[in-house]
N, C-alpha and C. Protein backbone atom coordinates (compact mmCIF):
# COMPACT_ATOMS: atom_id res chain seq x y z
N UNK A 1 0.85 -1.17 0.00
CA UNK A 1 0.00 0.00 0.00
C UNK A 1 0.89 1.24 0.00
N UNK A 2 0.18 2.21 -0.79
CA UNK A 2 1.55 3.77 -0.93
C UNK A 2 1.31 4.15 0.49
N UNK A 3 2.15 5.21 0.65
CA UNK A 3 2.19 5.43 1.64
C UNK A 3 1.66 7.28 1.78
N UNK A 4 1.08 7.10 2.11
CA UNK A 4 -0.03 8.57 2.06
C UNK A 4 1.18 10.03 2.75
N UNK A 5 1.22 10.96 2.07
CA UNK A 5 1.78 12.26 1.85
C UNK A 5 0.51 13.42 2.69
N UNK A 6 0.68 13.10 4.08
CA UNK A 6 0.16 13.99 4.60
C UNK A 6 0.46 15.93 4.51
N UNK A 7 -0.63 16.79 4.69
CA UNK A 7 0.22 17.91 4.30
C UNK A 7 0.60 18.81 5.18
N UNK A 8 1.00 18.44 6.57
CA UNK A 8 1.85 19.00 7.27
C UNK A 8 3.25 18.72 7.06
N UNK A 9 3.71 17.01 6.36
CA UNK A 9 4.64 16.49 5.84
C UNK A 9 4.98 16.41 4.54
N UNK A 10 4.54 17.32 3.53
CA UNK A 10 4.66 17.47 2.50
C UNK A 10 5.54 18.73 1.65
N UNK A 11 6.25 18.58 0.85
CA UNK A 11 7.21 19.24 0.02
C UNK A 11 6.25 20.59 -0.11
N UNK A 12 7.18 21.78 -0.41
CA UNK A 12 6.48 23.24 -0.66
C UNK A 12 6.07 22.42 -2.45
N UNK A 13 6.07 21.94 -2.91
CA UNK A 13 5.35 21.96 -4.29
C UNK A 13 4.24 21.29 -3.82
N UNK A 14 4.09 19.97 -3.18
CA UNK A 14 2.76 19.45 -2.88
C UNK A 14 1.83 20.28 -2.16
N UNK A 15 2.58 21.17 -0.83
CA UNK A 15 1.54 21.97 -0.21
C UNK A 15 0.78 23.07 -1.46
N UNK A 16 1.50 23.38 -2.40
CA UNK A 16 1.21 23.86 -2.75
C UNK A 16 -0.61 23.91 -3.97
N UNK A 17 0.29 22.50 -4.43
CA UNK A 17 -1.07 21.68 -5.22
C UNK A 17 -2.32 21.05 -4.52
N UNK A 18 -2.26 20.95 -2.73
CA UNK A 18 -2.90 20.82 -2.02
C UNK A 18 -3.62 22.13 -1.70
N UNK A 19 -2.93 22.95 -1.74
CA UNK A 19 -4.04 24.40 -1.58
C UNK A 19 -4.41 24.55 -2.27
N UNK A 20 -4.30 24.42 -3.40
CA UNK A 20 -5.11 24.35 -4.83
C UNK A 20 -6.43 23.89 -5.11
N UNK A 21 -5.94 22.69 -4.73
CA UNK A 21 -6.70 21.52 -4.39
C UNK A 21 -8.51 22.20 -3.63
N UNK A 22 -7.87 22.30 -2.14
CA UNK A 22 -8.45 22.80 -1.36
C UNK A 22 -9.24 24.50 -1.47
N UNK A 23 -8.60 25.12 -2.24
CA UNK A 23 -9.36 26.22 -2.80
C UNK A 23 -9.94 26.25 -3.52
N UNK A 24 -9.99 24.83 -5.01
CA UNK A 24 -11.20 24.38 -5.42
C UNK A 24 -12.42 23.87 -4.89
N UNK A 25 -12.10 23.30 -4.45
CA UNK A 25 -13.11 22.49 -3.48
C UNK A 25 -14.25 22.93 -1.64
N UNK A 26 -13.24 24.37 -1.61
CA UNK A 26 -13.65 24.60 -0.16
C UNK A 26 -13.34 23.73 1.14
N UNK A 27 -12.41 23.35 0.97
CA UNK A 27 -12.05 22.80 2.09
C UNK A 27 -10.48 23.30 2.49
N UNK A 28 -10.34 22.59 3.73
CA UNK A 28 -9.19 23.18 4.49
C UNK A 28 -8.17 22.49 3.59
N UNK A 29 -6.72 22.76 3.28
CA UNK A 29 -6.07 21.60 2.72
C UNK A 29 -5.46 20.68 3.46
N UNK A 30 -5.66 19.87 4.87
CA UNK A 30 -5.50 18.73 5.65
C UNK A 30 -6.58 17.82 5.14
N UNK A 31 -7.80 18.70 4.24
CA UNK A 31 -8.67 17.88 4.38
C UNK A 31 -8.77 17.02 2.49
N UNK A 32 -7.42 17.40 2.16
CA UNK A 32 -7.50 16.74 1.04
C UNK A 32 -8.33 15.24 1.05
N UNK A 33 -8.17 14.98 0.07
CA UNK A 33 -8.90 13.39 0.03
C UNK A 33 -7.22 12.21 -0.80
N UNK A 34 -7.84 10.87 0.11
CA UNK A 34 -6.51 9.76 0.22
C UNK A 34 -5.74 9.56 -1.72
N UNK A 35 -6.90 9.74 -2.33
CA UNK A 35 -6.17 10.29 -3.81
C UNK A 35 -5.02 10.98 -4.07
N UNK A 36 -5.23 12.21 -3.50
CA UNK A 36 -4.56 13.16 -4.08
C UNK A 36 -3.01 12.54 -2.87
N UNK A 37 -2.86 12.36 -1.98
CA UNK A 37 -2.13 12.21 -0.86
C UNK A 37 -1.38 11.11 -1.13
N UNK A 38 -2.22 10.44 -1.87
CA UNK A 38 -1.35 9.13 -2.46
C UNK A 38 -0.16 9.27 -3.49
N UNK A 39 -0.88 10.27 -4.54
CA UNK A 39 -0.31 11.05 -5.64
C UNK A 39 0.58 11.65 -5.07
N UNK A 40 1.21 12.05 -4.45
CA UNK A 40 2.04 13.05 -3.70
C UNK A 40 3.77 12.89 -3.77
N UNK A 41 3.27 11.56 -4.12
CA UNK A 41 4.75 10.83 -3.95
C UNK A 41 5.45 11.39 -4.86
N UNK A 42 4.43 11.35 -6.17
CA UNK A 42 5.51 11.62 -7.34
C UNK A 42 4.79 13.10 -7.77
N UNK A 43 5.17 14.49 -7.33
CA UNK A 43 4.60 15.52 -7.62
C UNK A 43 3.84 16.07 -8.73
N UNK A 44 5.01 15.66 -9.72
CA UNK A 44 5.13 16.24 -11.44
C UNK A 44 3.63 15.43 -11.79
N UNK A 45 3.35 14.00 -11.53
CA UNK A 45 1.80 13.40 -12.02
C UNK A 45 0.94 14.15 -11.28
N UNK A 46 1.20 14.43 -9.90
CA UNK A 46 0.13 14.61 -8.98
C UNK A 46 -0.04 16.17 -9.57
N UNK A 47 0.81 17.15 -9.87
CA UNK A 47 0.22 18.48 -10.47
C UNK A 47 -0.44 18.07 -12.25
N UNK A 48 0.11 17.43 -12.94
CA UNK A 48 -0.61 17.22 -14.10
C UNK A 48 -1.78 16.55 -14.50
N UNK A 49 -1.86 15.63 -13.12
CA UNK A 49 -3.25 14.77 -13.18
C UNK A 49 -4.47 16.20 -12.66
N UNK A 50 -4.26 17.10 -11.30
CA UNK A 50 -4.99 17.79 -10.57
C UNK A 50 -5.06 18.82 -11.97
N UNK A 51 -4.09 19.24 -12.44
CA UNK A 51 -4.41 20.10 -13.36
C UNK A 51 -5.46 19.74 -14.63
N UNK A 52 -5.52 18.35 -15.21
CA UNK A 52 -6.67 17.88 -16.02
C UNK A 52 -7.66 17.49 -14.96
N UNK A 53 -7.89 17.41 -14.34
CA UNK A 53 -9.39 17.45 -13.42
C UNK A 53 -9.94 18.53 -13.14
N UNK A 54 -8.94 19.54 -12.67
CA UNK A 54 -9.49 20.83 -12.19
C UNK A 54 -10.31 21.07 -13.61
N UNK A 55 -9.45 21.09 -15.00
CA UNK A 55 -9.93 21.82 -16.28
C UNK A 55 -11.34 20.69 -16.50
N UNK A 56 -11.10 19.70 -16.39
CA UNK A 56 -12.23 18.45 -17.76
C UNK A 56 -13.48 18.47 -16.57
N UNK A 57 -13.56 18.37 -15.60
CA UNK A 57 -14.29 18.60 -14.55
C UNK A 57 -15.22 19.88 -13.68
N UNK A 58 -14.37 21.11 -14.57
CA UNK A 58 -15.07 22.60 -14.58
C UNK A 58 -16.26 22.25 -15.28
N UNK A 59 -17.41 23.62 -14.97
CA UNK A 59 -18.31 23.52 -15.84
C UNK A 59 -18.20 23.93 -16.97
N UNK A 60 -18.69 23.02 -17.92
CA UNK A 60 -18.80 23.45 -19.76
C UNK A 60 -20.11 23.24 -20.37
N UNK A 61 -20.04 22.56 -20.92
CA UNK A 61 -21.24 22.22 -22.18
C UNK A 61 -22.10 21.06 -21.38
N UNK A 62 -21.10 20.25 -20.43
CA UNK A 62 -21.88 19.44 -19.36
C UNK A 62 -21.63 20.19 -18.14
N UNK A 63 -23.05 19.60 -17.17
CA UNK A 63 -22.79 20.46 -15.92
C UNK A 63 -22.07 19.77 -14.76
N UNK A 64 -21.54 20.19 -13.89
CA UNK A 64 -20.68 19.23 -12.58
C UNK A 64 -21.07 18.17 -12.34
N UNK A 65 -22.67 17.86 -12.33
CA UNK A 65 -23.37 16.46 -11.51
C UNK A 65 -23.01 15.43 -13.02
N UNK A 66 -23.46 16.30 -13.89
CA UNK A 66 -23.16 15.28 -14.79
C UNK A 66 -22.15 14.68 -15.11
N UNK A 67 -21.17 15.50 -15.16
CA UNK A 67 -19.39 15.21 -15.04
C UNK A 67 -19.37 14.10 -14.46
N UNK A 68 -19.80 14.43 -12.78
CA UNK A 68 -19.51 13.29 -11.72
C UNK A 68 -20.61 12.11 -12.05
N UNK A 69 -21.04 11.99 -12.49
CA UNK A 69 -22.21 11.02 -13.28
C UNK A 69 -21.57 10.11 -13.58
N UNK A 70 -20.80 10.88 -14.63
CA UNK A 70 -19.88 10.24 -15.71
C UNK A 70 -19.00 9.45 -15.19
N UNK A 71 -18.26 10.11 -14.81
CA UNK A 71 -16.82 9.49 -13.59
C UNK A 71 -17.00 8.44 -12.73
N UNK A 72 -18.32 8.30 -12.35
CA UNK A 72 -18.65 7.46 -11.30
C UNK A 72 -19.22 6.02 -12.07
N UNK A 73 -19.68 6.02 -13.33
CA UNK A 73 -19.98 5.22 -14.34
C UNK A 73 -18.68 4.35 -14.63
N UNK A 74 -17.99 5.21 -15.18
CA UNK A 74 -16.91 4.55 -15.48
C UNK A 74 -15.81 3.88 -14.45
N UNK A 75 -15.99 4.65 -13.70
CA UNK A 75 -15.22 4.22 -12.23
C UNK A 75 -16.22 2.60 -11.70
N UNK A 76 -16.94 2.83 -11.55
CA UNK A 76 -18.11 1.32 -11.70
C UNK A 76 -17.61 0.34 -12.58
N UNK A 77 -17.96 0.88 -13.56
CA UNK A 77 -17.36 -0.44 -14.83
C UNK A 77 -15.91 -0.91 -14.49
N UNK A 78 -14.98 0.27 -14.57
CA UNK A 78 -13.61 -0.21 -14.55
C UNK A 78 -13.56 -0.93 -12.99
N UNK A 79 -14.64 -1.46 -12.35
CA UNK A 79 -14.50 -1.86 -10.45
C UNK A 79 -13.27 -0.62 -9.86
N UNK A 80 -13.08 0.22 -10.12
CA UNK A 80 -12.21 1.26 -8.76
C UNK A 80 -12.89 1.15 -7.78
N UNK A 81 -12.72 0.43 -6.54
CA UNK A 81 -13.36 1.05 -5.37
C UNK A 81 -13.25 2.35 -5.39
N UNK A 82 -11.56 2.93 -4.70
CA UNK A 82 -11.97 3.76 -4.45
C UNK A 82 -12.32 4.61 -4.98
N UNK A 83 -12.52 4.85 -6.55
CA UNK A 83 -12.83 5.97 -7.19
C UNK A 83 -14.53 5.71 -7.21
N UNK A 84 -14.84 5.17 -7.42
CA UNK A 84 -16.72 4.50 -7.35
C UNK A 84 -16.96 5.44 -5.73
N UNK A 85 -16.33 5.15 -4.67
CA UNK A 85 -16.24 5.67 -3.02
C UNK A 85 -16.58 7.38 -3.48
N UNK A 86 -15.34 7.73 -4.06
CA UNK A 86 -15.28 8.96 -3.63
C UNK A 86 -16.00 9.89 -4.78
N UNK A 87 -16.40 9.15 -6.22
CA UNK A 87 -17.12 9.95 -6.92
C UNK A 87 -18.72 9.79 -7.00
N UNK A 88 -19.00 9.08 -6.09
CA UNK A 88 -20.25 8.91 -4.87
C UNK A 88 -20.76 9.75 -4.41
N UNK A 89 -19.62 9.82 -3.51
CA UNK A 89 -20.06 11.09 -2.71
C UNK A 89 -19.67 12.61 -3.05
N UNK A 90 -18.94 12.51 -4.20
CA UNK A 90 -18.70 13.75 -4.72
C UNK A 90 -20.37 14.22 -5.55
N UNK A 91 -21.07 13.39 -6.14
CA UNK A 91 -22.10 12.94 -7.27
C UNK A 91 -23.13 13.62 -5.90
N UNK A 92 -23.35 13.05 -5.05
CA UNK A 92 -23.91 13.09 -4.01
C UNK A 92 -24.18 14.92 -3.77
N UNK A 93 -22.90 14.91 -3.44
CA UNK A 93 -22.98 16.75 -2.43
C UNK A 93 -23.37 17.41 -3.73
N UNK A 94 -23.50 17.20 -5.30
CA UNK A 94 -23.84 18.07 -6.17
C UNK A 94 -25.42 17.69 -6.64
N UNK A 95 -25.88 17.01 -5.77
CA UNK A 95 -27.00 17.10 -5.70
C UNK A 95 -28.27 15.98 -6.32
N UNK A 96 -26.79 14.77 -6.38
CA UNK A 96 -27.97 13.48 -7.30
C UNK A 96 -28.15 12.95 -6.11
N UNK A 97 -29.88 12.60 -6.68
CA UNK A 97 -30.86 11.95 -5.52
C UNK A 97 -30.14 10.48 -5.69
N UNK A 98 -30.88 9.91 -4.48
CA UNK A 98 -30.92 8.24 -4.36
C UNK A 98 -31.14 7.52 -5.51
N UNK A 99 -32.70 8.23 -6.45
CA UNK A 99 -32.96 7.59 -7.77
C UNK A 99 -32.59 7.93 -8.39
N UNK A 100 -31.76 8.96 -8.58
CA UNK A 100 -30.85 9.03 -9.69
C UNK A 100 -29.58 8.24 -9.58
N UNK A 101 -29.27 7.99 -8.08
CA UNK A 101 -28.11 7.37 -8.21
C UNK A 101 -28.42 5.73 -8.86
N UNK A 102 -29.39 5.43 -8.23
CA UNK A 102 -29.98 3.60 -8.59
C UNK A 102 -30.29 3.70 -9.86
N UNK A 103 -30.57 4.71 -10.78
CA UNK A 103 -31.15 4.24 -12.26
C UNK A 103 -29.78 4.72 -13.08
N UNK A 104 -28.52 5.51 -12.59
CA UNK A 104 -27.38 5.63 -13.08
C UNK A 104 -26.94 4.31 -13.11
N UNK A 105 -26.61 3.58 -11.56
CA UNK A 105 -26.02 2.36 -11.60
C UNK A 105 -27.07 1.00 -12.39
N UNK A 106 -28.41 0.94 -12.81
CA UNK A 106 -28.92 0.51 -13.66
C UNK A 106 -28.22 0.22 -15.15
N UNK A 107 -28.16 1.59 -15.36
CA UNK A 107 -27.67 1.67 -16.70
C UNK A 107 -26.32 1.57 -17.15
N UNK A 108 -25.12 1.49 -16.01
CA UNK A 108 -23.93 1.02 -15.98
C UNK A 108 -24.09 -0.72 -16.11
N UNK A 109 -25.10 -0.85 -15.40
CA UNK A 109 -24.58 -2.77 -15.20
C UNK A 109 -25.15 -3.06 -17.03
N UNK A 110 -26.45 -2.36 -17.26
CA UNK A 110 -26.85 -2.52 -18.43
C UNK A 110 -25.93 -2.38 -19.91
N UNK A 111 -25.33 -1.03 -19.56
CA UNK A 111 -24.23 -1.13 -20.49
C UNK A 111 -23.18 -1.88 -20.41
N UNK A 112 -22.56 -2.64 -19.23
CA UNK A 112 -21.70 -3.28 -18.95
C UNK A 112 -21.69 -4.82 -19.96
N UNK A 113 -23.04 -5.36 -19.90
CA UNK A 113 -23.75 -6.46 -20.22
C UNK A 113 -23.89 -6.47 -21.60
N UNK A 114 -24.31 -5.45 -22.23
CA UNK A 114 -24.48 -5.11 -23.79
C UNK A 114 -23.06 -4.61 -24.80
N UNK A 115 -22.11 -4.87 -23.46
CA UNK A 115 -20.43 -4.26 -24.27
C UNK A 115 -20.47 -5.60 -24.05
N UNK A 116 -20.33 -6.11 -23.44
CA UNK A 116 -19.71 -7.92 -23.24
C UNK A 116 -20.62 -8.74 -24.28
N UNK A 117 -21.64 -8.34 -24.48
CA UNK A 117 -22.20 -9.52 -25.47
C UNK A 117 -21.70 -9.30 -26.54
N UNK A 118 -21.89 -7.90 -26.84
CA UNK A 118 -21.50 -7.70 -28.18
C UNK A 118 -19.82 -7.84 -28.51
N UNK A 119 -18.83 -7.25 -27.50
CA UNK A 119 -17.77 -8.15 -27.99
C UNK A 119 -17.72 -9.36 -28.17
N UNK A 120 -18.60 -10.01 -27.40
CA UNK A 120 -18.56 -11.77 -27.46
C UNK A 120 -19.31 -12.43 -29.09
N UNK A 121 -20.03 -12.01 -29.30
CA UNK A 121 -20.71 -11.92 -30.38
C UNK A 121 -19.91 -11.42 -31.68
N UNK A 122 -18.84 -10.48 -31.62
CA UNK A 122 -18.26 -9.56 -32.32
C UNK A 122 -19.68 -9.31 -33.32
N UNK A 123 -20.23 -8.54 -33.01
CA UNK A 123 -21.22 -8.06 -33.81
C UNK A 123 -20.57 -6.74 -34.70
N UNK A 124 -20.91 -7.08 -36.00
CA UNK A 124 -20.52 -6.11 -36.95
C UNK A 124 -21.41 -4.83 -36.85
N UNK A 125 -20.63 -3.43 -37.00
CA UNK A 125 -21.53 -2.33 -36.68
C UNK A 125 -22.35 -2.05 -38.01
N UNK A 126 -23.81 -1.41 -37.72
CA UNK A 126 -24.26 -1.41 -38.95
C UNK A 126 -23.97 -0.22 -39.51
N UNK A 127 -24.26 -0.37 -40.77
CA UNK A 127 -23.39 1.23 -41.26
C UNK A 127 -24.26 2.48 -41.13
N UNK A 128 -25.46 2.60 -41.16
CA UNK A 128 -25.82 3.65 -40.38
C UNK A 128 -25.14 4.25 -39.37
N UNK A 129 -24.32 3.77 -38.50
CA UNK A 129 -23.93 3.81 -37.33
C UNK A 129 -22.13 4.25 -37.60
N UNK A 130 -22.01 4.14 -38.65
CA UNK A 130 -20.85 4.76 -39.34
C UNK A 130 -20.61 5.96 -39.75
């Protein structure tokens, strides 16, 4: 198991990407989350990964819940605990209900099931669909 980069014990570049962090988010930066702390080890990923989240994860053309929708879908499929854990409850504080969360995870197991057949199947795409 890594070994978690607390940020009283952390390099002036990590504190730094931890306040970052934490000034996105509203929180104190002790109160990072075991992700980012993990990341810590190796700085240069841990600022280039935080830096494509902060950006792909802003609001755009999709809105935040949906973002985290997304993330939490795929985090499902791919089994991440902990990313399924924490984009949960991220999905959560932006405001998806219970039934939205149960008919999201519906449609993950559903799509999960309909990628596996059809690779199994190798079903040819139809060209409409081209």
């Amino acid at each position: 198991m890594v070994q978690l980069v607390e940020y009283d014990n952390a390099s002036p570049e990590v504190r730094e990407i931890y306040e970052d962090i934490a000034r996105t988010r509203g929180i104190h930066p002790s109160e990072v989350n075991n992700a980012w702390k993990a990341q810590a080890i190796h700085p240069e990923n841990m600022k280039r990964f935080w830096e494509r989240a902060k950006t792909i994860m802003a609001p755009g053309a999709l809105d935040p819940l949906t973002k985290e929708l997304i993330y939490l879908a795929v985090s499902i499929s791919q089994q991440c605990e902990y990313c399924t854990a924490s984009h949960s409850y991220q999905a959560r504080a932006k405001g998806a209900s219970e039934a939205m969360m149960a008919e999201m995870f519906a449609i993950v197991g559903l799509a999960v099931e309909g990628n596996r057949m059809a690779s199994a199947y190798r079903i040819p795409v139809d060209e409409k669909f081209k």
